[in-house]
C-alpha atoms as a PDB file:
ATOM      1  CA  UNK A   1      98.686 122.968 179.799  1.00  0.00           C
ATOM      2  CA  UNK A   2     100.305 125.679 182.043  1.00  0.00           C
ATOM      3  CA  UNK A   3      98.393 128.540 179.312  1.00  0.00           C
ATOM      4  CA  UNK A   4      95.218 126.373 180.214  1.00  0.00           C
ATOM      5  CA  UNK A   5      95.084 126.359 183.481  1.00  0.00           C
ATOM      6  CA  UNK A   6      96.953 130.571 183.551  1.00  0.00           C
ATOM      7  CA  UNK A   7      93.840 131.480 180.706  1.00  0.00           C
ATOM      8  CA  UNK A   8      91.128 129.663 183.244  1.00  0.00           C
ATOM      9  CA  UNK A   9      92.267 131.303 186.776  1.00  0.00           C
ATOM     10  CA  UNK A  10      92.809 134.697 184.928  1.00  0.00           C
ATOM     11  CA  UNK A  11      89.022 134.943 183.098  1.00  0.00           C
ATOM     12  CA  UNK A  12      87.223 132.866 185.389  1.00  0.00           C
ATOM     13  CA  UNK A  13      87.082 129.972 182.272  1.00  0.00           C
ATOM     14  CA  UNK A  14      83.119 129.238 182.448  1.00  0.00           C
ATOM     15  CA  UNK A  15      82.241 126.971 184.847  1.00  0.00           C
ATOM     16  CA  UNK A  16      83.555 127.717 188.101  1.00  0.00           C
ATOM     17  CA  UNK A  17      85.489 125.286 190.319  1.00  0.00           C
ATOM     18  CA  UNK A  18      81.933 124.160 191.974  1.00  0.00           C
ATOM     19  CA  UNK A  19      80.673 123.191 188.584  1.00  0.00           C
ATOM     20  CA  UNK A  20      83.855 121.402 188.050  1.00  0.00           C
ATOM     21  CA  UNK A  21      83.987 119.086 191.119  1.00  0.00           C
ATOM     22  CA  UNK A  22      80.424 118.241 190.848  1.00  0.00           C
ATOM     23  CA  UNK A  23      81.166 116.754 187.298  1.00  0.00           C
ATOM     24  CA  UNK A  24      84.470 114.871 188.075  1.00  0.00           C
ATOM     25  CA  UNK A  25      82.226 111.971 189.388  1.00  0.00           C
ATOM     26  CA  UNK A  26      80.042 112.137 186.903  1.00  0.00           C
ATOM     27  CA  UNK A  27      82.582 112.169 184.472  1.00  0.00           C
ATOM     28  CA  UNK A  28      84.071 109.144 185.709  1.00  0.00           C
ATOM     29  CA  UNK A  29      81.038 107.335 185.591  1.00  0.00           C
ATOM     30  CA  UNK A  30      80.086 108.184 182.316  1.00  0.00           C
ATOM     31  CA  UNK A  31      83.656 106.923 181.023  1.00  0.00           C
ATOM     32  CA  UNK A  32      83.690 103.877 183.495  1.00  0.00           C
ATOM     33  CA  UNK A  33      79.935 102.958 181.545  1.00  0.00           C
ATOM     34  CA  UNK A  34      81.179 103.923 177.915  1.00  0.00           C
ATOM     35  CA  UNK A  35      78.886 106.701 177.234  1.00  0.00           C
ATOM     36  CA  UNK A  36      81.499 109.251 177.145  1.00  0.00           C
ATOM     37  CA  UNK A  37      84.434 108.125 175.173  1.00  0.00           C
ATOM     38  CA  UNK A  38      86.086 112.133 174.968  1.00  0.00           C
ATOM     39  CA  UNK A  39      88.310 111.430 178.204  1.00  0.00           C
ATOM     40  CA  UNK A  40      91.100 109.143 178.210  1.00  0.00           C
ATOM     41  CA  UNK A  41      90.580 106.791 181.408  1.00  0.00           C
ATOM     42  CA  UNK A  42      94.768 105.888 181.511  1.00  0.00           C
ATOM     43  CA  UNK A  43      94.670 109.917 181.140  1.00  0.00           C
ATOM     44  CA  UNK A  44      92.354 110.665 184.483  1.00  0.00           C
ATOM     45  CA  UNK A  45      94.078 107.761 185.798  1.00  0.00           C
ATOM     46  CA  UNK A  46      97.695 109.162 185.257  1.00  0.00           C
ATOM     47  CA  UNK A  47      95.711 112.487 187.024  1.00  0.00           C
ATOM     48  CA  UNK A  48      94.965 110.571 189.831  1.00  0.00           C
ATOM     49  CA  UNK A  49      98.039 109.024 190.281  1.00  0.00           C
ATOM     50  CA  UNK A  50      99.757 112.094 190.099  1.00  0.00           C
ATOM     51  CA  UNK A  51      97.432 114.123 192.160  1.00  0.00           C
ATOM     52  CA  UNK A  52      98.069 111.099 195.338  1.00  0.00           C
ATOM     53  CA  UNK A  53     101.778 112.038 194.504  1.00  0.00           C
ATOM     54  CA  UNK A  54     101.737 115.787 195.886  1.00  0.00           C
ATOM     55  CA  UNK A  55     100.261 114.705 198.429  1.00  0.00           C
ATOM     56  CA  UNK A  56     101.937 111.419 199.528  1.00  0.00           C
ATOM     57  CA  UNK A  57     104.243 111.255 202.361  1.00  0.00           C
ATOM     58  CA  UNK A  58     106.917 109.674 200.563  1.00  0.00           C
ATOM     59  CA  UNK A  59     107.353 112.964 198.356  1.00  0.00           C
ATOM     60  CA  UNK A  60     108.052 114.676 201.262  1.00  0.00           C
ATOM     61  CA  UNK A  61     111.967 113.230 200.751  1.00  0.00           C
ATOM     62  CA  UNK A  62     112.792 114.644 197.708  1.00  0.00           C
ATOM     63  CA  UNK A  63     111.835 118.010 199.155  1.00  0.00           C
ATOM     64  CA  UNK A  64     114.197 117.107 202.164  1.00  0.00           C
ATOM     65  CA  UNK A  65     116.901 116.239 200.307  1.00  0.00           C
ATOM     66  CA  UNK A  66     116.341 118.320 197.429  1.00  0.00           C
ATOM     67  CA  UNK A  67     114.904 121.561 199.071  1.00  0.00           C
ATOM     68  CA  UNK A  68     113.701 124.540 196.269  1.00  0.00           C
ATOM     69  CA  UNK A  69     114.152 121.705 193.268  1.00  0.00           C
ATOM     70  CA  UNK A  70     111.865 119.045 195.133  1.00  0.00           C
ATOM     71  CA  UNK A  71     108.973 121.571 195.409  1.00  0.00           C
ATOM     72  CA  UNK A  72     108.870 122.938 192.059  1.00  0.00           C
ATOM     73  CA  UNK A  73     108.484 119.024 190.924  1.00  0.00           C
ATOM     74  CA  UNK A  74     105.195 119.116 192.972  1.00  0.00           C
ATOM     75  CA  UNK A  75     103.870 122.418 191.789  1.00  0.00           C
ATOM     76  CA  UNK A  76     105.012 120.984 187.921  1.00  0.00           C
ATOM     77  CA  UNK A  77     102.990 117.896 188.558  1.00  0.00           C
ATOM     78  CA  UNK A  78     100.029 119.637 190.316  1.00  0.00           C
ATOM     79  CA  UNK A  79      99.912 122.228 187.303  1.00  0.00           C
ATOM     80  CA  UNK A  80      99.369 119.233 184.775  1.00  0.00           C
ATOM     81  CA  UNK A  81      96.677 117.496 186.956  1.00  0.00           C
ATOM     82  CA  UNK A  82      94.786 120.881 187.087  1.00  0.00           C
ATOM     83  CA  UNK A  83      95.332 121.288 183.533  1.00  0.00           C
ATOM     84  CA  UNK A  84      94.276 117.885 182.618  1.00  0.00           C
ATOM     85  CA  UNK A  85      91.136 117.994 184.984  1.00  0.00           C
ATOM     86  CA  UNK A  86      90.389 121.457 183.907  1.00  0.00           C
ATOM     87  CA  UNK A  87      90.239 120.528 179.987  1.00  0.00           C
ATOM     88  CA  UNK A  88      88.673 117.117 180.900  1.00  0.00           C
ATOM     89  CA  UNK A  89      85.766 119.272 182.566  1.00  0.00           C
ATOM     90  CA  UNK A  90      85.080 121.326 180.033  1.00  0.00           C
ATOM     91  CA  UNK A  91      84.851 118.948 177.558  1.00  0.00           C
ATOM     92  CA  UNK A  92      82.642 117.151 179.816  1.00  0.00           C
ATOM     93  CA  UNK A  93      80.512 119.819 180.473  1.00  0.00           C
ATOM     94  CA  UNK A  94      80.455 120.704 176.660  1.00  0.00           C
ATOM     95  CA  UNK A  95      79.113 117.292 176.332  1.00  0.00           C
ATOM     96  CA  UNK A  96      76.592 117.070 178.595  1.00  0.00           C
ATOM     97  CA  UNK A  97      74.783 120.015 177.269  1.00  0.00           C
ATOM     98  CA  UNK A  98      75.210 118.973 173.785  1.00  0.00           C
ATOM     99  CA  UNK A  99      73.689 115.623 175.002  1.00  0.00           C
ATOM    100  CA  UNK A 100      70.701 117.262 177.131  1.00  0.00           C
ATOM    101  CA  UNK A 101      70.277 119.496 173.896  1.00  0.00           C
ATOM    102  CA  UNK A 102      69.820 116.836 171.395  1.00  0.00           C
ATOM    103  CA  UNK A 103      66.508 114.877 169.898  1.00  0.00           C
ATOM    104  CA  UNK A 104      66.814 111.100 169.539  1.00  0.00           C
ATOM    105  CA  UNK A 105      67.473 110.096 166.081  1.00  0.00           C
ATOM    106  CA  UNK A 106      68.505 113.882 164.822  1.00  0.00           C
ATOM    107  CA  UNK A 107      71.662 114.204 162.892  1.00  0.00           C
ATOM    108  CA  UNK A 108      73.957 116.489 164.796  1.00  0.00           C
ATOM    109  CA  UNK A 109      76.366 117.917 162.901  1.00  0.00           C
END
């Protein structure tokens, strides 16, 4: 995950971080409806849960009592949500233009 989301910030990684945010909602919607069955919902769920973690007060004590160790847990936890929402996206992404791309009733293959 770390490679991912080292790979993406180093070579730009297609879409740009724009691109991405615009499709998180979509993405969510299209999972929520069943049309897009690629992305795990307990996965973007975990991603949300973990993202409302870095940024909750009550991790604010670990860094307090922990100092240098209770940081890096946040920036390990905030480098798996960006991985995870970074490979969700372009999957995503991938998908929609396959989806725009294709005919009714043609056999992709």
């Amino acid at each position: 995950m770390l490679a991912l989301v080292w790979r993406t910030l180093r070579t730009g990684g297609g879409a740009g971080a724009g691109e991405r945010l615009r499709a998180l909602p979509r993405m969510v919607r299209a999972v929520a409806r069943g049309e897009y069955r690629a992305a795990s919902p307990v996965r973007l769920l975990l991603a949300a849960a973990a993202a409302g973690y870095v940024v909750s007060p009550v991790d604010v004590v670990p860094e307090a009592l922990l100092g240098l160790l209770g940081t890096l847990d946040d920036a390990v936890v905030a480098a798996w949500v960006a991985g995870t929402l970074l490979s969700a996206t372009d999957d995503f992404l991938r998908w929609e233009r396959e989806r725009d791309r294709t005919v009714p009733g043609e056999v992709v293959g």
